[in-house]
PDB file of N, CA and C in Angstrom:
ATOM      1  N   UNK A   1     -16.708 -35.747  10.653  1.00  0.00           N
ATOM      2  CA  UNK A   1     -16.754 -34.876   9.497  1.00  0.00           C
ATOM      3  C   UNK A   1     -15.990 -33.585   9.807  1.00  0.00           C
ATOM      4  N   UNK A   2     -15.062 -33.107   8.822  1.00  0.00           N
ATOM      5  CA  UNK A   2     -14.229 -31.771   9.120  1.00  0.00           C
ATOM      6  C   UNK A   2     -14.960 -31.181   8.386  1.00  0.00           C
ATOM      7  N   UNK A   3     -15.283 -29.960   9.562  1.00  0.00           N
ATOM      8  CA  UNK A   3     -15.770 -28.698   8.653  1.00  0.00           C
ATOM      9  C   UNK A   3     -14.116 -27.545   8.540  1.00  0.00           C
ATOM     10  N   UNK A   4     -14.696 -26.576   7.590  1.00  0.00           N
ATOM     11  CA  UNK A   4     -13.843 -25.704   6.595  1.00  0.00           C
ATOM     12  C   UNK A   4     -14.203 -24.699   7.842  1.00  0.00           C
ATOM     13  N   UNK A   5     -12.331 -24.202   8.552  1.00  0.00           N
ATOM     14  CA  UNK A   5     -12.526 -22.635   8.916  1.00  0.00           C
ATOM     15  C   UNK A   5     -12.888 -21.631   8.249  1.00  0.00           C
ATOM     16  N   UNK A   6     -12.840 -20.316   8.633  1.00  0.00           N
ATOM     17  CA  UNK A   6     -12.707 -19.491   7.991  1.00  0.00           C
ATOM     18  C   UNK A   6     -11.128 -19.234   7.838  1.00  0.00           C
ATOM     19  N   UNK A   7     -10.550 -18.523   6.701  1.00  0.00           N
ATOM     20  CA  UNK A   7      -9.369 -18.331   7.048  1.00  0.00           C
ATOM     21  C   UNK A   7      -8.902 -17.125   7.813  1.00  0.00           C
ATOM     22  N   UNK A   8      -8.259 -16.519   8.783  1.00  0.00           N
ATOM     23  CA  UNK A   8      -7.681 -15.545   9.701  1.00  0.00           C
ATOM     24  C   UNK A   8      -7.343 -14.479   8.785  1.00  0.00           C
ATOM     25  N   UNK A   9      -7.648 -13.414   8.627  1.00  0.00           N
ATOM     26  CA  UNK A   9      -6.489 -12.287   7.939  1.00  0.00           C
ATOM     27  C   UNK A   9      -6.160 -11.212   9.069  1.00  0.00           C
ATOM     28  N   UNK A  10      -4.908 -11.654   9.002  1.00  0.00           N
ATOM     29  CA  UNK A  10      -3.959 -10.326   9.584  1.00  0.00           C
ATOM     30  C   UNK A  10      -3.734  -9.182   8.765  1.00  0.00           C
ATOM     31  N   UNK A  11      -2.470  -8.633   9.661  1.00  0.00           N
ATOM     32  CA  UNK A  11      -1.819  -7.129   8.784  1.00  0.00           C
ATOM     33  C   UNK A  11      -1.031  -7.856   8.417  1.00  0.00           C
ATOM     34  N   UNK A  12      -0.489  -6.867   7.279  1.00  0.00           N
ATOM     35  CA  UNK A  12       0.738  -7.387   6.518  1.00  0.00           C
ATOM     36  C   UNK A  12       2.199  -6.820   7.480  1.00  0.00           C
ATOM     37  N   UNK A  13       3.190  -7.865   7.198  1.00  0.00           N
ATOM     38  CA  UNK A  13       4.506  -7.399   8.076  1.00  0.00           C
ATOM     39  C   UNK A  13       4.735  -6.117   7.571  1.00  0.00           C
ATOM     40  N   UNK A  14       5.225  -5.210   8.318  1.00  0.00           N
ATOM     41  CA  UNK A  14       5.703  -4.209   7.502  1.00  0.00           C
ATOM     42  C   UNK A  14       6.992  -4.301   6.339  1.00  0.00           C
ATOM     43  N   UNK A  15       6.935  -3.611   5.368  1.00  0.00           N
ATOM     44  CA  UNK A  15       7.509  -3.707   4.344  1.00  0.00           C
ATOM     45  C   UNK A  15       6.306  -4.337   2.985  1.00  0.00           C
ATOM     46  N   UNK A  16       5.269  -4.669   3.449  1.00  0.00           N
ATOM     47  CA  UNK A  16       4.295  -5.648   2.608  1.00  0.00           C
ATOM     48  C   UNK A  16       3.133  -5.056   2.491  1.00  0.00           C
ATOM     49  N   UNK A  17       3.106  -3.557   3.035  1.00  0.00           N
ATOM     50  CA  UNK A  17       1.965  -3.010   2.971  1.00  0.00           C
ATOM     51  C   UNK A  17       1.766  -2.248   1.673  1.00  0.00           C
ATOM     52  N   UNK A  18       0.457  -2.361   1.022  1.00  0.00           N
ATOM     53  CA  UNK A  18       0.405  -1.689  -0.476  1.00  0.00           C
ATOM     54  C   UNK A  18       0.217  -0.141   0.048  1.00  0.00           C
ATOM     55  N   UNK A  19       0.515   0.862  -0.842  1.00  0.00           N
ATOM     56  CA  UNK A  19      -0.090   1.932  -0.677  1.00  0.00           C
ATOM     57  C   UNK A  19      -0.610   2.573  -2.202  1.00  0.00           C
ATOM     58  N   UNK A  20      -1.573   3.405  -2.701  1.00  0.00           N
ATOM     59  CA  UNK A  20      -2.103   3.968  -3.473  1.00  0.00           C
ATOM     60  C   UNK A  20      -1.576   5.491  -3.768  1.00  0.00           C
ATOM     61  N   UNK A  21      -0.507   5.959  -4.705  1.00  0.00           N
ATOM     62  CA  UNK A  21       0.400   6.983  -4.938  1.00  0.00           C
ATOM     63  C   UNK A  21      -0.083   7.758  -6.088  1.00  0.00           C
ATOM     64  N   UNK A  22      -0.898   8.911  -5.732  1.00  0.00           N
ATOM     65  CA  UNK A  22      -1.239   9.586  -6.769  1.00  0.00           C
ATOM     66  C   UNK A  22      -0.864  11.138  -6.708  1.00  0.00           C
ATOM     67  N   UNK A  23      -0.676  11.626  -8.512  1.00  0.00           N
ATOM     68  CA  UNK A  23      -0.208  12.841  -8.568  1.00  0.00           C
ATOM     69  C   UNK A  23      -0.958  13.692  -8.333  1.00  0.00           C
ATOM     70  N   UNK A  24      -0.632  15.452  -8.329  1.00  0.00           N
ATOM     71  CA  UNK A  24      -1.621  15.817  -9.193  1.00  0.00           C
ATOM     72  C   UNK A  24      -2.549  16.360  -9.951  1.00  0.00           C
ATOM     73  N   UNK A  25      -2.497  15.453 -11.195  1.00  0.00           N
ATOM     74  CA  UNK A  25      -3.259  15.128 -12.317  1.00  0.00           C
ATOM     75  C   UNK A  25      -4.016  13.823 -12.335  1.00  0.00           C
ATOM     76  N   UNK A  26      -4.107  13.221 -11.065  1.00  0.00           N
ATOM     77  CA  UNK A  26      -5.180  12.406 -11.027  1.00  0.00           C
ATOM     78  C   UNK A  26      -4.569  10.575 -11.229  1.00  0.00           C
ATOM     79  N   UNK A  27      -3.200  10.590 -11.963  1.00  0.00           N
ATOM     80  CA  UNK A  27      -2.329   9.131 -12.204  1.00  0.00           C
ATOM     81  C   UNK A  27      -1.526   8.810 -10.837  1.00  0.00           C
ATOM     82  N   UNK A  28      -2.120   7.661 -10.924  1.00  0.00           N
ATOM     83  CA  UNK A  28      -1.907   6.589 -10.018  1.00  0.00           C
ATOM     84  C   UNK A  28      -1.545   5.573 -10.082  1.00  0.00           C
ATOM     85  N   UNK A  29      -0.350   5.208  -9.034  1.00  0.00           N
ATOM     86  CA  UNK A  29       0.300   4.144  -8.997  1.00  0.00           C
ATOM     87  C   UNK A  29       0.477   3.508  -7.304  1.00  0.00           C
ATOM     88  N   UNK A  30       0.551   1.777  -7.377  1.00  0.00           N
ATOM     89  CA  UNK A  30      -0.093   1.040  -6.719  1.00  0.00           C
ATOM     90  C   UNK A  30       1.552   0.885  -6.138  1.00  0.00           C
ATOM     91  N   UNK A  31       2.032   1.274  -5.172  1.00  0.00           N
ATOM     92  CA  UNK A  31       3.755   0.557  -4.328  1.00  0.00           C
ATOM     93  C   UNK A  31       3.278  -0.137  -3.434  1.00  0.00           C
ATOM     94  N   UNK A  32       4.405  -1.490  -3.101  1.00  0.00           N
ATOM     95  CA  UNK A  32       4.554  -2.193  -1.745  1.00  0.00           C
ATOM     96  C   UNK A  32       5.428  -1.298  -0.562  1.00  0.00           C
ATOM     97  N   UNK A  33       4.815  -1.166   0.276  1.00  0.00           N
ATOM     98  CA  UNK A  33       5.992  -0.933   1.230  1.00  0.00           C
ATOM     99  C   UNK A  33       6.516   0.694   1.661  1.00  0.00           C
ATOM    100  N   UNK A  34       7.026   1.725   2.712  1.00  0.00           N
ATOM    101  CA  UNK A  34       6.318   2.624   3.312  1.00  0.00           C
ATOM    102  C   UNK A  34       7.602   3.017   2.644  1.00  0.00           C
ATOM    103  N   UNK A  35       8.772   2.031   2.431  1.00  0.00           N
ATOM    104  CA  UNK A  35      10.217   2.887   2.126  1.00  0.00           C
ATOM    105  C   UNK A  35       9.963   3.429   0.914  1.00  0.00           C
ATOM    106  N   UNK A  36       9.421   2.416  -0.337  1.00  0.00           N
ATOM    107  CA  UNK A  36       8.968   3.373  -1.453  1.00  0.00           C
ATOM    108  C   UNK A  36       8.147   4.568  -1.529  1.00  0.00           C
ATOM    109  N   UNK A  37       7.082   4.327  -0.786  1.00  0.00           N
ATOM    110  CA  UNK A  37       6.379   5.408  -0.760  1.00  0.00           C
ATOM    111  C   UNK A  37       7.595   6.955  -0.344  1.00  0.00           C
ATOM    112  N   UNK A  38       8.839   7.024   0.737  1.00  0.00           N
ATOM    113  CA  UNK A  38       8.930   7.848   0.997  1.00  0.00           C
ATOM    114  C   UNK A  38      10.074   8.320  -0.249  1.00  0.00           C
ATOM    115  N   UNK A  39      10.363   7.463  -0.964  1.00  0.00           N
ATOM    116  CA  UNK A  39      11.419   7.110  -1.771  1.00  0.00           C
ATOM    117  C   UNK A  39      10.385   8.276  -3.202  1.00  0.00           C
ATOM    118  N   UNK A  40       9.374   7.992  -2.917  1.00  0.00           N
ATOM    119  CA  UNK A  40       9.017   8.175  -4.278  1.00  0.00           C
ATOM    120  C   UNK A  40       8.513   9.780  -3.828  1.00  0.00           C
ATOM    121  N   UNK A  41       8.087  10.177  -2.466  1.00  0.00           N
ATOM    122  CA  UNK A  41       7.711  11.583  -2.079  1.00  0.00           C
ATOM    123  C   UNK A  41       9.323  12.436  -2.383  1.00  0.00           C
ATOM    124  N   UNK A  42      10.303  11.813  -2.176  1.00  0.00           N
ATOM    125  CA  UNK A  42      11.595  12.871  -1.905  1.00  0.00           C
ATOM    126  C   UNK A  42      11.589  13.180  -3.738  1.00  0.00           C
ATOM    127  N   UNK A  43      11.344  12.099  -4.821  1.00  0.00           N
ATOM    128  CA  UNK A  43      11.617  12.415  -5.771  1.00  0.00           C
ATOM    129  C   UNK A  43      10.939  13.658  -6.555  1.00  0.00           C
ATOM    130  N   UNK A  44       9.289  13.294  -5.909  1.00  0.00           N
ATOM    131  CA  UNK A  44       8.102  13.883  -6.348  1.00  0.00           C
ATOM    132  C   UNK A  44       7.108  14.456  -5.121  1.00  0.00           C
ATOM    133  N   UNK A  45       7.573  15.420  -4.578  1.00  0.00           N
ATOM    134  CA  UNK A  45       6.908  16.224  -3.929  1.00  0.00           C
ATOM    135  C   UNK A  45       5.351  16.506  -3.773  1.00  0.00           C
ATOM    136  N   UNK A  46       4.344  16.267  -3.178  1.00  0.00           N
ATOM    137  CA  UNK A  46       2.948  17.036  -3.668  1.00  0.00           C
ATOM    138  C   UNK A  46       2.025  15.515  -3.852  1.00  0.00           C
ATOM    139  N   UNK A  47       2.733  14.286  -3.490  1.00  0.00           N
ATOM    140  CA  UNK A  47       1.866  13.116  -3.796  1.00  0.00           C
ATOM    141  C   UNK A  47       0.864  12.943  -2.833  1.00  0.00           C
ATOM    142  N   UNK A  48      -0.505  12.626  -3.003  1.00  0.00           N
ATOM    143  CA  UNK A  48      -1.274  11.846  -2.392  1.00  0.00           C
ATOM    144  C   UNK A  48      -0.735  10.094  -1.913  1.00  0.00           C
ATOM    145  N   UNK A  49      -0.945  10.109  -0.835  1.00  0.00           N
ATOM    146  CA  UNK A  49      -0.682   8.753  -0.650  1.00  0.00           C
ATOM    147  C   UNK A  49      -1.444   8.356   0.309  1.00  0.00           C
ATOM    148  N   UNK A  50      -2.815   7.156   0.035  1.00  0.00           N
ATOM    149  CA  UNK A  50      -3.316   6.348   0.724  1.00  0.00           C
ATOM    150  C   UNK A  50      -3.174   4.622   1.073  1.00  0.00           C
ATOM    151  N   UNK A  51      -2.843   4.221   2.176  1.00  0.00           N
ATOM    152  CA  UNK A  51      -2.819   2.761   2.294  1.00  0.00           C
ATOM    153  C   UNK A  51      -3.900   2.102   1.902  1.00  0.00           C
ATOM    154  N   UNK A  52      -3.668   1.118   1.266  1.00  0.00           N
ATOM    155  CA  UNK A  52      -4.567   0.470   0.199  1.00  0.00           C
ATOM    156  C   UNK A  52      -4.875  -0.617   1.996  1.00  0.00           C
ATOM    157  N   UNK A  53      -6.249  -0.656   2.600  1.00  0.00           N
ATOM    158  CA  UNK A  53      -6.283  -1.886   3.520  1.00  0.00           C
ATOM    159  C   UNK A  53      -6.069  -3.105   3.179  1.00  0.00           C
TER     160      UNK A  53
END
């Protein structure tokens, strides 16, 4: 009889990591990946940014 693993979770490769981008005024937006995040600080100065685990 086969029993069911659990499945493994790793990290994500980099480039695949979500992060949580907020202004602020409290709006928030969900990016993949660390280049956007810095992509989106040079545009918009003053962001919160937490990695979503």
């Amino acid at each position: 009889m086969n029993e069911m693993s659990p499945t493994k979770l790793t990290n994500a490769p980099e480039g695949f990591e979500y992060y949580r981008v907020c202004d602020q005024e409290g709006v928030c937006h969900v990016v993949r990946g660390m280049q956007e995040v810095r992509r989106l600080l040079e545009k918009t100065p003053g962001l919160n940014v937490t990695k979503i685990p």
